[in-house]
C-alpha atoms as a PDB file:
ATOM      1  CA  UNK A   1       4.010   4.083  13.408  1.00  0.00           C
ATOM      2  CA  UNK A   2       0.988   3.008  11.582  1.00  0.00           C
ATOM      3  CA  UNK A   3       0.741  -0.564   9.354  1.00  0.00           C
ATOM      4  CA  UNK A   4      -1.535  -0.295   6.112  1.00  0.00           C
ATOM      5  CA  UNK A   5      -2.899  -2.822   4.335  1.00  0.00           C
ATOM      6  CA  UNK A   6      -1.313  -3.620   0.752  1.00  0.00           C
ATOM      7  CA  UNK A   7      -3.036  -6.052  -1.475  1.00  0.00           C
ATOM      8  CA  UNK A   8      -1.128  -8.017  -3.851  1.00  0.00           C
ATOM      9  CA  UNK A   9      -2.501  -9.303  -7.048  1.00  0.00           C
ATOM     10  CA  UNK A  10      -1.264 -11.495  -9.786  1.00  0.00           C
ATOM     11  CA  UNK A  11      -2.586 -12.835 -12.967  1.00  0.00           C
ATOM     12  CA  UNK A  12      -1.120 -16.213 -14.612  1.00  0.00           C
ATOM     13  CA  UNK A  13       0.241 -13.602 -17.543  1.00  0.00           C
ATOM     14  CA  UNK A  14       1.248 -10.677 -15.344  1.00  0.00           C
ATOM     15  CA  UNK A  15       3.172  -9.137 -13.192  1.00  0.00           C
ATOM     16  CA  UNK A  16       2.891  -8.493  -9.574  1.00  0.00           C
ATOM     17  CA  UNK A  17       0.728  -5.508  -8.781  1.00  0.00           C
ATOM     18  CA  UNK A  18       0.036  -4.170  -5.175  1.00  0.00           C
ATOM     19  CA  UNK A  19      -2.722  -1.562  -4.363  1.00  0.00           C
ATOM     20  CA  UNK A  20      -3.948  -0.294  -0.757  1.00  0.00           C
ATOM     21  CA  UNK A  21      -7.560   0.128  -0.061  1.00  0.00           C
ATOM     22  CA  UNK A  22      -6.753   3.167   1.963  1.00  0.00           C
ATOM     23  CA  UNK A  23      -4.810   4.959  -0.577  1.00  0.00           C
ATOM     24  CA  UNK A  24      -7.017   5.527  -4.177  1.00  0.00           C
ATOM     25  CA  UNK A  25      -4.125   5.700  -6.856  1.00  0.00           C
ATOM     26  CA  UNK A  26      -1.964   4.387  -4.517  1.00  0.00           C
ATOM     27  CA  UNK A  27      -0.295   1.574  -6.628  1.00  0.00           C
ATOM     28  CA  UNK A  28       2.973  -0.320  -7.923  1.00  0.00           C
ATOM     29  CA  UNK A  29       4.288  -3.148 -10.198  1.00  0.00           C
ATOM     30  CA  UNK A  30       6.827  -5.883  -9.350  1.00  0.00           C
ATOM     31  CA  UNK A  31       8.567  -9.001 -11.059  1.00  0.00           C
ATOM     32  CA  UNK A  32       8.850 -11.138  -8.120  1.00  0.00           C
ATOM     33  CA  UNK A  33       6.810 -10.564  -4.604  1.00  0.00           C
ATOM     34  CA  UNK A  34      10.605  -9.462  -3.159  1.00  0.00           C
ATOM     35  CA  UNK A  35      10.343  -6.584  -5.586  1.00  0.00           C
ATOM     36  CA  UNK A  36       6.339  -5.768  -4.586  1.00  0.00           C
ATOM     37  CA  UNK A  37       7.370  -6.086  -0.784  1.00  0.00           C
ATOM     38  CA  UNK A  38       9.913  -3.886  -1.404  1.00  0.00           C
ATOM     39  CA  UNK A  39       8.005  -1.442  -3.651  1.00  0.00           C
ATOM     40  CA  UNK A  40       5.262  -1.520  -1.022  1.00  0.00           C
ATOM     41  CA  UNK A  41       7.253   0.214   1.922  1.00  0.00           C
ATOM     42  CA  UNK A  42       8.645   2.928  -1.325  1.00  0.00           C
ATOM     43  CA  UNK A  43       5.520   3.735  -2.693  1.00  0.00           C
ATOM     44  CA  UNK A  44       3.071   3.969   0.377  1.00  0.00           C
ATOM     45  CA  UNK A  45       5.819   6.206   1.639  1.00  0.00           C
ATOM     46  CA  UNK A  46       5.922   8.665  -1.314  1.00  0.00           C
ATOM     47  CA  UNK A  47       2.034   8.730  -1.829  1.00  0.00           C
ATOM     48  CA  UNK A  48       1.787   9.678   2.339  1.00  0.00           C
ATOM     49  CA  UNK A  49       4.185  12.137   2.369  1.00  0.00           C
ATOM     50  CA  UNK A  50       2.777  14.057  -0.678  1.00  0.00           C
ATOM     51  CA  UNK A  51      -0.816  13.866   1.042  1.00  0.00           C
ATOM     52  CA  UNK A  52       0.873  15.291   4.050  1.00  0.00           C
ATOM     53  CA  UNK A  53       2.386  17.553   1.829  1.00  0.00           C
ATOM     54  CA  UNK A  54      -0.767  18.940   0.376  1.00  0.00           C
ATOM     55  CA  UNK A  55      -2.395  19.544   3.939  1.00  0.00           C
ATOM     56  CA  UNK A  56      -4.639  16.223   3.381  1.00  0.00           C
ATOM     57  CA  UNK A  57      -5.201  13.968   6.606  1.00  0.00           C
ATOM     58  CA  UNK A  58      -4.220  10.835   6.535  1.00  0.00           C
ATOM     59  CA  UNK A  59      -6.627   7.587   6.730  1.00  0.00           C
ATOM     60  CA  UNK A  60      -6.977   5.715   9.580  1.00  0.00           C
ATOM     61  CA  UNK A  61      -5.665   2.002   8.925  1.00  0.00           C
ATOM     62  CA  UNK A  62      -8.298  -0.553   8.029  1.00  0.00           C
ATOM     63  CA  UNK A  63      -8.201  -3.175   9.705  1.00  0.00           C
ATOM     64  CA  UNK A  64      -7.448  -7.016   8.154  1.00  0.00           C
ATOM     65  CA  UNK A  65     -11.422  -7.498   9.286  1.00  0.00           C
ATOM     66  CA  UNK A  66     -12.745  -5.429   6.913  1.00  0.00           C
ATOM     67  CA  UNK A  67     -10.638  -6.044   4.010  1.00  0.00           C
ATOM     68  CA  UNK A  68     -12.251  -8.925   2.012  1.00  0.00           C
ATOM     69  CA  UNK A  69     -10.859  -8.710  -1.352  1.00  0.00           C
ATOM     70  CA  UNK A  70     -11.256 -12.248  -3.181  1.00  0.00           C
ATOM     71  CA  UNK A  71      -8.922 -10.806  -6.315  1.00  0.00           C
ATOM     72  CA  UNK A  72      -6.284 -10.566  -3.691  1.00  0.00           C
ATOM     73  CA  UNK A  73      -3.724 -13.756  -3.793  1.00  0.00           C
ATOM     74  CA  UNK A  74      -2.197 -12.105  -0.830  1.00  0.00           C
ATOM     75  CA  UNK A  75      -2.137  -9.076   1.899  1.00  0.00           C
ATOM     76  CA  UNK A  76       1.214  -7.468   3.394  1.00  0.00           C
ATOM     77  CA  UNK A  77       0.643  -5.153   6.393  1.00  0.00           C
ATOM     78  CA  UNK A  78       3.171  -2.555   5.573  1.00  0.00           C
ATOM     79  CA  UNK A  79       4.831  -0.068   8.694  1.00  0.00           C
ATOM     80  CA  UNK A  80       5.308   3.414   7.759  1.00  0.00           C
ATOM     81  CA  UNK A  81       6.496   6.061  10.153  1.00  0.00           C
ATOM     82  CA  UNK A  82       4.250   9.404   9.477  1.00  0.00           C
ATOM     83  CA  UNK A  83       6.258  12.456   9.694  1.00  0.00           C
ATOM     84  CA  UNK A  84       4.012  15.520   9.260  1.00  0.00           C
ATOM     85  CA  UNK A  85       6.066  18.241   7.346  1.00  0.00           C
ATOM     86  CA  UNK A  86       7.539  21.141   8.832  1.00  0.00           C
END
Protein backbone atom coordinates (compact mmCIF):
# COMPACT_ATOMS: atom_id res chain seq x y z
CA UNK A 1 0.00 0.00 0.00
CA UNK A 2 1.25 3.37 -0.86
CA UNK A 3 -0.34 6.93 0.73
CA UNK A 4 -0.30 9.99 -1.80
CA UNK A 5 -0.58 13.28 -1.07
CA UNK A 6 -4.01 15.09 -2.01
CA UNK A 7 -4.24 18.79 -1.69
CA UNK A 8 -7.42 20.36 -0.95
CA UNK A 9 -8.32 23.81 -2.00
CA UNK A 10 -11.20 26.10 -1.44
CA UNK A 11 -12.13 29.54 -2.42
CA UNK A 12 -14.75 31.71 -0.26
CA UNK A 13 -17.13 31.28 -3.64
CA UNK A 14 -16.27 27.69 -4.54
CA UNK A 15 -16.38 24.45 -4.14
CA UNK A 16 -14.00 22.00 -2.74
CA UNK A 17 -11.36 20.95 -5.22
CA UNK A 18 -8.55 18.33 -4.49
CA UNK A 19 -5.48 17.80 -6.79
CA UNK A 20 -2.25 15.51 -6.13
CA UNK A 21 1.13 16.77 -6.95
CA UNK A 22 2.08 13.34 -8.09
CA UNK A 23 -0.68 12.82 -10.46
CA UNK A 24 -0.85 15.89 -13.41
CA UNK A 25 -4.69 15.88 -14.32
CA UNK A 26 -5.30 14.05 -11.47
CA UNK A 27 -8.27 16.08 -9.97
CA UNK A 28 -11.93 16.22 -8.38
CA UNK A 29 -14.70 18.54 -7.04
CA UNK A 30 -16.68 18.24 -3.78
CA UNK A 31 -19.51 20.16 -1.80
CA UNK A 32 -18.39 19.44 1.59
CA UNK A 33 -14.65 18.04 2.57
CA UNK A 34 -16.74 14.48 3.38
CA UNK A 35 -17.49 14.45 -0.32
CA UNK A 36 -13.56 15.51 -1.38
CA UNK A 37 -12.28 12.80 1.20
CA UNK A 38 -14.37 10.55 -0.30
CA UNK A 39 -13.74 11.54 -3.94
CA UNK A 40 -10.04 11.44 -3.10
CA UNK A 41 -9.72 7.56 -2.40
CA UNK A 42 -12.29 7.24 -6.03
CA UNK A 43 -10.42 9.29 -8.17
CA UNK A 44 -6.66 8.58 -7.26
CA UNK A 45 -7.84 5.04 -7.71
CA UNK A 46 -9.24 5.37 -11.27
CA UNK A 47 -6.38 7.74 -12.53
CA UNK A 48 -3.67 4.76 -11.07
CA UNK A 49 -5.23 2.03 -12.46
CA UNK A 50 -5.54 3.55 -16.00
CA UNK A 51 -1.68 4.53 -15.77
CA UNK A 52 -1.13 0.95 -14.86
CA UNK A 53 -3.29 0.20 -17.53
CA UNK A 54 -1.36 1.98 -20.19
CA UNK A 55 2.07 0.32 -19.11
CA UNK A 56 3.09 3.78 -17.29
CA UNK A 57 5.04 3.40 -13.85
CA UNK A 58 3.75 4.73 -11.14
CA UNK A 59 5.33 7.78 -9.00
CA UNK A 60 6.96 7.30 -6.02
CA UNK A 61 4.98 9.15 -3.09
CA UNK A 62 6.23 12.59 -2.16
CA UNK A 63 6.72 13.02 0.89
CA UNK A 64 4.66 15.79 3.30
CA UNK A 65 8.45 17.51 3.36
CA UNK A 66 8.48 18.48 0.09
CA UNK A 67 5.03 19.49 -0.51
CA UNK A 68 4.78 23.25 0.33
CA UNK A 69 1.77 24.45 -1.35
CA UNK A 70 0.54 27.83 0.39
CA UNK A 71 -2.92 27.67 -1.92
CA UNK A 72 -3.53 24.50 -0.05
CA UNK A 73 -6.13 25.04 3.06
CA UNK A 74 -5.44 21.44 3.72
CA UNK A 75 -3.49 17.98 2.80
CA UNK A 76 -5.12 14.34 3.13
CA UNK A 77 -2.62 11.46 2.77
CA UNK A 78 -4.75 9.11 0.84
CA UNK A 79 -3.95 4.86 0.95
CA UNK A 80 -4.36 3.16 -2.24
CA UNK A 81 -3.57 -0.48 -2.78
CA UNK A 82 -1.65 -0.79 -6.36
CA UNK A 83 -2.70 -3.76 -8.22
CA UNK A 84 -0.68 -4.06 -11.45
CA UNK A 85 -3.03 -5.56 -14.19
CA UNK A 86 -2.95 -8.94 -15.35
Amino acid sequence: MKSYIALVHKDKQSVYGISFPDFLGCISFAESLEEIQKNSLEVLQLHIKGMLEDGHALPEPTSLDMCQDKTAVAYLLVPVNVKKPV
